[in-house]
PDB file of N, CA and C in Angstrom:
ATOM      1  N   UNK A   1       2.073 -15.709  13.925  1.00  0.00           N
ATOM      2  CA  UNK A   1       1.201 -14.885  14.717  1.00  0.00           C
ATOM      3  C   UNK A   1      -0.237 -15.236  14.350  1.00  0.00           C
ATOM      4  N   UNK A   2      -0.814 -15.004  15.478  1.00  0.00           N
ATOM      5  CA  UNK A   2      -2.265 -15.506  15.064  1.00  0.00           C
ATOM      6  C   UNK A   2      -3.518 -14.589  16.194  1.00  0.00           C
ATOM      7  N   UNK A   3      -4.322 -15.089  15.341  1.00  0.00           N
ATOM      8  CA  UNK A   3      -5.726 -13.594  16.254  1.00  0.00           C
ATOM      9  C   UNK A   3      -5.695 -14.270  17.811  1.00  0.00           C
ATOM     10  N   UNK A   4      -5.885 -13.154  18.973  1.00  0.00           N
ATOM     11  CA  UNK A   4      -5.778 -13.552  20.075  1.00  0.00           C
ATOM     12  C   UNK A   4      -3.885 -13.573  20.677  1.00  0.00           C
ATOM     13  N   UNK A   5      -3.122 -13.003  19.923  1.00  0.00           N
ATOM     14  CA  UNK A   5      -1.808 -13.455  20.335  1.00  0.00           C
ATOM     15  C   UNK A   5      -1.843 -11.824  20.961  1.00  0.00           C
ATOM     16  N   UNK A   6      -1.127 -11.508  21.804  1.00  0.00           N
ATOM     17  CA  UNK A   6      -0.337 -10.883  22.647  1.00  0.00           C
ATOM     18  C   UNK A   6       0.737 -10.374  22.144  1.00  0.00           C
ATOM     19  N   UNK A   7       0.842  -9.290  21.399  1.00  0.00           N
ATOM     20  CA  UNK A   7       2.429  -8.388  20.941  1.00  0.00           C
ATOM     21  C   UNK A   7       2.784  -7.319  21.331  1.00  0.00           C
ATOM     22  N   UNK A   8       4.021  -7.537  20.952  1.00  0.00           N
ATOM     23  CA  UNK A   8       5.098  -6.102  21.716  1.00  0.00           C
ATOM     24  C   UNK A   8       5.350  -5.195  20.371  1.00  0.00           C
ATOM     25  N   UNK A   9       5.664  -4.388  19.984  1.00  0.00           N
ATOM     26  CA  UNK A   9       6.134  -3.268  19.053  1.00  0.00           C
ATOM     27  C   UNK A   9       7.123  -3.079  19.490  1.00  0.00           C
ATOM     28  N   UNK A  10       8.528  -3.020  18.566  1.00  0.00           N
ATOM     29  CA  UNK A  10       9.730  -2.562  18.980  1.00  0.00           C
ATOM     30  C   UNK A  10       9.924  -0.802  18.264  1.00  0.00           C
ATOM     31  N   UNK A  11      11.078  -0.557  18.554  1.00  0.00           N
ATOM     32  CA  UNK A  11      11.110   0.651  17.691  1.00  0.00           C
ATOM     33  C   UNK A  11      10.694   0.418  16.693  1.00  0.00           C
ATOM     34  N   UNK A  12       9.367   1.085  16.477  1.00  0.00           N
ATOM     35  CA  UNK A  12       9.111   1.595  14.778  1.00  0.00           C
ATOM     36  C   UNK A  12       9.853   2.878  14.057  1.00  0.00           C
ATOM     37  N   UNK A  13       9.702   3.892  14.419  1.00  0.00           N
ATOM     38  CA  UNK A  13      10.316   5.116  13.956  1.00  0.00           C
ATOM     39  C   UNK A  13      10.291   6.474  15.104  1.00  0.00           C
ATOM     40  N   UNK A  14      11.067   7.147  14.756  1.00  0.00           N
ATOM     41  CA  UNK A  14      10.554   8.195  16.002  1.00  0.00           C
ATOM     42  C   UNK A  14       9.308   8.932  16.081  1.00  0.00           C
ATOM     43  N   UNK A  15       8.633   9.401  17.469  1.00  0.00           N
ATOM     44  CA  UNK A  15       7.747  10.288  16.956  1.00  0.00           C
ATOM     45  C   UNK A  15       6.394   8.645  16.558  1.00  0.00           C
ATOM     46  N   UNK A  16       6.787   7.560  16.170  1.00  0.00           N
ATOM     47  CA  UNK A  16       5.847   6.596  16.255  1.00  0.00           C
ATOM     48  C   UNK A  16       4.992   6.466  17.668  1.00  0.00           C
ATOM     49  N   UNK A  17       3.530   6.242  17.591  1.00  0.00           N
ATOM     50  CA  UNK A  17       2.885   5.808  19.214  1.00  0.00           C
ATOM     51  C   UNK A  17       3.079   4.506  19.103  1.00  0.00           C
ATOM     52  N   UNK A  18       3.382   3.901  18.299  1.00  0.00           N
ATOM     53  CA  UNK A  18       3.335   2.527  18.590  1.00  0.00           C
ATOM     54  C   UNK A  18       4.554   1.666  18.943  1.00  0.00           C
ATOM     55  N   UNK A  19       5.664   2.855  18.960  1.00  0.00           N
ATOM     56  CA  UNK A  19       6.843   2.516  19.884  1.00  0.00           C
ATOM     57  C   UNK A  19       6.878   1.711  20.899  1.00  0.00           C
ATOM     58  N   UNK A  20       7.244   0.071  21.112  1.00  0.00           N
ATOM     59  CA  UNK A  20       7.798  -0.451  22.906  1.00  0.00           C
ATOM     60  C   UNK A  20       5.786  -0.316  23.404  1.00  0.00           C
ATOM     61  N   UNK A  21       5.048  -0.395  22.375  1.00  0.00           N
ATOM     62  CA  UNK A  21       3.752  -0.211  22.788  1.00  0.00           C
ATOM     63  C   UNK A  21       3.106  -2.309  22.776  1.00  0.00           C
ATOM     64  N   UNK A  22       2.240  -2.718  23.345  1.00  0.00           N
ATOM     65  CA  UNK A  22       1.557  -3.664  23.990  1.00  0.00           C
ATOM     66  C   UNK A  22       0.217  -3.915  23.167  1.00  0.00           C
ATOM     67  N   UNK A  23       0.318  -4.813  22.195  1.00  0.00           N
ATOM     68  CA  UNK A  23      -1.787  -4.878  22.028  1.00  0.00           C
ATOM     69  C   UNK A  23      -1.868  -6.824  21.820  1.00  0.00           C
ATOM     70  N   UNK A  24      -3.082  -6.426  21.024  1.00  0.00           N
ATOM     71  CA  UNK A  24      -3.835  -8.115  21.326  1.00  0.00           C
ATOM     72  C   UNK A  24      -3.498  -7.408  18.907  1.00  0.00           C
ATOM     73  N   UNK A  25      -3.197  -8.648  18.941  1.00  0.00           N
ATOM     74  CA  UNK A  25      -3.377  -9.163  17.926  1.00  0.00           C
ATOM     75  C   UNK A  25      -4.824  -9.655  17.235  1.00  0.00           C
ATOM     76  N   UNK A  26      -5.360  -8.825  16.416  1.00  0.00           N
ATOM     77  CA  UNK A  26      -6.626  -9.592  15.907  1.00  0.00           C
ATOM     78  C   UNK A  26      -6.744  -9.889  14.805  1.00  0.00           C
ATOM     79  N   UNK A  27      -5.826 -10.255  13.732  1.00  0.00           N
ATOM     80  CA  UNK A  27      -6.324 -10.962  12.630  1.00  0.00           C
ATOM     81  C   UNK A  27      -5.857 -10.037  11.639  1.00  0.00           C
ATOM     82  N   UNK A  28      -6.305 -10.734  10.452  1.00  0.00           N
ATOM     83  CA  UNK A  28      -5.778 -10.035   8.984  1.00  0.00           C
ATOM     84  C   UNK A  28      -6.661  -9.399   8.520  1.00  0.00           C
ATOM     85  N   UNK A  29      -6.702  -8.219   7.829  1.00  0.00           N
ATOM     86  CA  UNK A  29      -7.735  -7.210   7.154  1.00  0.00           C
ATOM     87  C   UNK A  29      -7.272  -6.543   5.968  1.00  0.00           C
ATOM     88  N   UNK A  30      -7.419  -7.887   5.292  1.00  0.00           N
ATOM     89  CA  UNK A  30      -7.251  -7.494   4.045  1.00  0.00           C
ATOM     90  C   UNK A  30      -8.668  -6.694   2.851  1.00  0.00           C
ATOM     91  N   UNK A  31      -8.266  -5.838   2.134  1.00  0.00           N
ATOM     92  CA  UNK A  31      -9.294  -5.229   1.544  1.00  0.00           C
ATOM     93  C   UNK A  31      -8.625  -5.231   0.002  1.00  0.00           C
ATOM     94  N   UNK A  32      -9.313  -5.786  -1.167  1.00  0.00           N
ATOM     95  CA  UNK A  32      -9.626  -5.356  -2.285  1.00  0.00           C
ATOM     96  C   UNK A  32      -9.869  -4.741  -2.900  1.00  0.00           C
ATOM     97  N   UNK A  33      -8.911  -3.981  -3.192  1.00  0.00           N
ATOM     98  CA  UNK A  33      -9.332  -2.633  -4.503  1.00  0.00           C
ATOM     99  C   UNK A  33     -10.134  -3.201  -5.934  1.00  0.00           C
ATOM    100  N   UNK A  34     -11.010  -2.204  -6.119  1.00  0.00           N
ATOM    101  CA  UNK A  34     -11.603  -2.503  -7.192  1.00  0.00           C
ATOM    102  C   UNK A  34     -11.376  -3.005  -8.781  1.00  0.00           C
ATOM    103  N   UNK A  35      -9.431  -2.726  -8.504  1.00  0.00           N
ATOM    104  CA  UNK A  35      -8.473  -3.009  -9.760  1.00  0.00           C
ATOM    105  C   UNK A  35      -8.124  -4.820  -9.560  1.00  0.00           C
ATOM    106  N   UNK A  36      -8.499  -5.201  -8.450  1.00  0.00           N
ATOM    107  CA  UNK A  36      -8.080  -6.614  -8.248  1.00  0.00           C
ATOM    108  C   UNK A  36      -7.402  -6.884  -7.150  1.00  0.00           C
ATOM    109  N   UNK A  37      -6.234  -5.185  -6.870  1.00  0.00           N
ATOM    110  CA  UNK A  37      -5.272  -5.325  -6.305  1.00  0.00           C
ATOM    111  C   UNK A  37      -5.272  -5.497  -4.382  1.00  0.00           C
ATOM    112  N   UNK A  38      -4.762  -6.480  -3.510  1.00  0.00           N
ATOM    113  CA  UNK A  38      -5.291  -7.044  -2.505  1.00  0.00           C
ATOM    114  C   UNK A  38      -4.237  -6.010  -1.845  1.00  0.00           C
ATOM    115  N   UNK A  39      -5.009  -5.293  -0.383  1.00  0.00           N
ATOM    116  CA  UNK A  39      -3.706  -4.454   0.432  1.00  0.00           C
ATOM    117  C   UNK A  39      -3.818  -5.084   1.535  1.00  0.00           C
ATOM    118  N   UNK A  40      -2.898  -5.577   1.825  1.00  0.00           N
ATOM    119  CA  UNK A  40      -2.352  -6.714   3.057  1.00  0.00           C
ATOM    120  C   UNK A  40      -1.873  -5.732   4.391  1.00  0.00           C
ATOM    121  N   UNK A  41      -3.629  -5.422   5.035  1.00  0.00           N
ATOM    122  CA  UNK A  41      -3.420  -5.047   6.341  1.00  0.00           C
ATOM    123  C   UNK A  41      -3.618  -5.747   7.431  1.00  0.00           C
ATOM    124  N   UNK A  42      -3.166  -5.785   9.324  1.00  0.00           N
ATOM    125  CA  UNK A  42      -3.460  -6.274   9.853  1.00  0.00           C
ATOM    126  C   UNK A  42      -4.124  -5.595  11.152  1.00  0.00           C
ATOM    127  N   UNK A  43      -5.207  -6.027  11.869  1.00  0.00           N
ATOM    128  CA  UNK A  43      -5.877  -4.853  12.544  1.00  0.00           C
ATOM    129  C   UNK A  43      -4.947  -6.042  14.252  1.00  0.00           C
ATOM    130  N   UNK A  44      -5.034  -4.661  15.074  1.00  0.00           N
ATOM    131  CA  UNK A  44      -4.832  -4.448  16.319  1.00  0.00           C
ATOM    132  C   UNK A  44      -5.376  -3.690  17.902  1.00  0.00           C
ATOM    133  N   UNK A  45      -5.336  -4.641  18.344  1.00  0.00           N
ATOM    134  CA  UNK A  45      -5.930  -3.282  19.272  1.00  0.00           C
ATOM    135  C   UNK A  45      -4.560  -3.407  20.524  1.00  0.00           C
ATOM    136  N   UNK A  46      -4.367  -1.733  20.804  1.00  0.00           N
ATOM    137  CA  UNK A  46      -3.133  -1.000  21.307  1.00  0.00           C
ATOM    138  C   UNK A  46      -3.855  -1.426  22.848  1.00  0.00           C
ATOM    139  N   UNK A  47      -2.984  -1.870  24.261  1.00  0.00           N
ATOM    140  CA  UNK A  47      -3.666  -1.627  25.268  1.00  0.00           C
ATOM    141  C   UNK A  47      -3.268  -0.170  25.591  1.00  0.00           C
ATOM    142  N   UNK A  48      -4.767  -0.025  26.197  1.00  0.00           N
ATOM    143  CA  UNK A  48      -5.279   1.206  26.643  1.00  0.00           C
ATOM    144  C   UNK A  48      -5.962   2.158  25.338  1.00  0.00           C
ATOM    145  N   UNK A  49      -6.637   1.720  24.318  1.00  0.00           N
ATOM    146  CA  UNK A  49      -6.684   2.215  23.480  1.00  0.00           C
ATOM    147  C   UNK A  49      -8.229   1.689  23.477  1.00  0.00           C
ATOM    148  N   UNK A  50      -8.918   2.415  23.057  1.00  0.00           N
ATOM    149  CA  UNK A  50     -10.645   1.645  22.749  1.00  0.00           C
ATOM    150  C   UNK A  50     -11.595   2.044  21.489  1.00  0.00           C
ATOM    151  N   UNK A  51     -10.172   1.899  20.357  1.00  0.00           N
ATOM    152  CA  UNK A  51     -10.338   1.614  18.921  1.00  0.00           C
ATOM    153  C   UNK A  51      -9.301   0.693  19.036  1.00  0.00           C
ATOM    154  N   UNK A  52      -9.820  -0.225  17.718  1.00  0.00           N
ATOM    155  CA  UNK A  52      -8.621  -1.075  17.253  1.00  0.00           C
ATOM    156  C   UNK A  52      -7.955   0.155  15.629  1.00  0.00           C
ATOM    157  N   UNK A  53      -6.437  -0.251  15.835  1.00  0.00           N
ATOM    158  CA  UNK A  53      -5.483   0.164  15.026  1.00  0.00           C
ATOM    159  C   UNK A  53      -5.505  -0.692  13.605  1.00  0.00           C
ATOM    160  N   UNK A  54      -5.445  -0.454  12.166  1.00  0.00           N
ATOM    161  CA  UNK A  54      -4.722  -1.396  11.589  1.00  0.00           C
ATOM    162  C   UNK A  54      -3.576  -0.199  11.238  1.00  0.00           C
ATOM    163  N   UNK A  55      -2.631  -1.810  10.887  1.00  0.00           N
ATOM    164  CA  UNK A  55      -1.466  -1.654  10.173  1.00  0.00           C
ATOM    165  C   UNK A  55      -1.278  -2.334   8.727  1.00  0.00           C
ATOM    166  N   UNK A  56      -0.369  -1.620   8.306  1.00  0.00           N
ATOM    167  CA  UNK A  56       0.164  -2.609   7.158  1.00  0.00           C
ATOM    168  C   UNK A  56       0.875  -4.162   6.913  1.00  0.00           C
ATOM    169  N   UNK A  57       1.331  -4.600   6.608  1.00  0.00           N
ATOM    170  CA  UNK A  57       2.179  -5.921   6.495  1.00  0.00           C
ATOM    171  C   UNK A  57       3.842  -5.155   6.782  1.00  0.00           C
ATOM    172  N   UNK A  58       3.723  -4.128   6.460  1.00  0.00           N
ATOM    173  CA  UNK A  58       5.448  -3.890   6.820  1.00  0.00           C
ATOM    174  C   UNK A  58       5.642  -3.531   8.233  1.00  0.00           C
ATOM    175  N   UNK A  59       4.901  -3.025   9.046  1.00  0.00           N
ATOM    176  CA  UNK A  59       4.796  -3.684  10.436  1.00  0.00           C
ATOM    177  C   UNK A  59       5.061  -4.559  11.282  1.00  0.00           C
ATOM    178  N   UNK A  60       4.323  -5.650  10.320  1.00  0.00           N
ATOM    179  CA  UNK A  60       4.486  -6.793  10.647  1.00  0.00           C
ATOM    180  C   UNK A  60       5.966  -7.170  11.596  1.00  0.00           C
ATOM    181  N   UNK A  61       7.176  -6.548  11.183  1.00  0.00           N
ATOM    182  CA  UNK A  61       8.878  -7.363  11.442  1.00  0.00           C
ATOM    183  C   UNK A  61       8.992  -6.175  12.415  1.00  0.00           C
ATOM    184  N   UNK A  62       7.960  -5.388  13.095  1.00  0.00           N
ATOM    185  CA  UNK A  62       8.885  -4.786  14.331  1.00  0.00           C
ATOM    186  C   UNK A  62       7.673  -5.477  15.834  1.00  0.00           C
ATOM    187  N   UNK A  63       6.804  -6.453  14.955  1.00  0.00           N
ATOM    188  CA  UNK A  63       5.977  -7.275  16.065  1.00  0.00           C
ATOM    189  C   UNK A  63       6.364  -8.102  16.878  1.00  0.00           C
ATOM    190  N   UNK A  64       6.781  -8.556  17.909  1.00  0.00           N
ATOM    191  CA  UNK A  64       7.009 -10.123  18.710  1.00  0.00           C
ATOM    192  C   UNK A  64       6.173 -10.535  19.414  1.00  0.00           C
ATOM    193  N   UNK A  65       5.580 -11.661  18.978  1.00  0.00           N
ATOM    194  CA  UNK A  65       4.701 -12.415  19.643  1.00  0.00           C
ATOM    195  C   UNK A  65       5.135 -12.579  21.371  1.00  0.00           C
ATOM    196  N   UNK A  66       4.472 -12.358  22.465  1.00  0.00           N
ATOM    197  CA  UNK A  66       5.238 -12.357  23.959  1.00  0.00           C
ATOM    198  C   UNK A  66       4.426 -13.372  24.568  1.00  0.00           C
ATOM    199  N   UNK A  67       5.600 -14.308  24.921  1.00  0.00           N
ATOM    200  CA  UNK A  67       4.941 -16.244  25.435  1.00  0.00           C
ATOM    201  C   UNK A  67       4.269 -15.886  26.984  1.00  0.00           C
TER     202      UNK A  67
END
């Protein structure tokens, strides 16, 4: 996956908005805690939405890239 890609969300959990939901893929956003420790997020923007979302990396496996 890469910034600019086009994804689908499959079931995440119930009660999730980001259920069977549609965005643009934008890249990795990762942030550094002051202990060293790196938190491996990735930001999104949802269509119809006019904030971008991040997520975590465990996200990541309910994403499919759509050709």
């Amino acid at each position: 996956m890469k910034a600019g890609d086009l994804v689908k969300f499959g079931y995440v959990y119930g009660g999730s908005r980001l259920n069977y939901k549609t965005a643009v893929y934008l890249g990795k956003n990762f942030l550094t805690r002051d202990d060293g420790m790196v938190i491996q997020n990735h930001k999104v923007m949802v269509t119809g939405d006019s904030a971008t979302t991040i997520v975590d990396r465990g996200l990541l496996k309910y994403m499919e890239v759509i050709k």
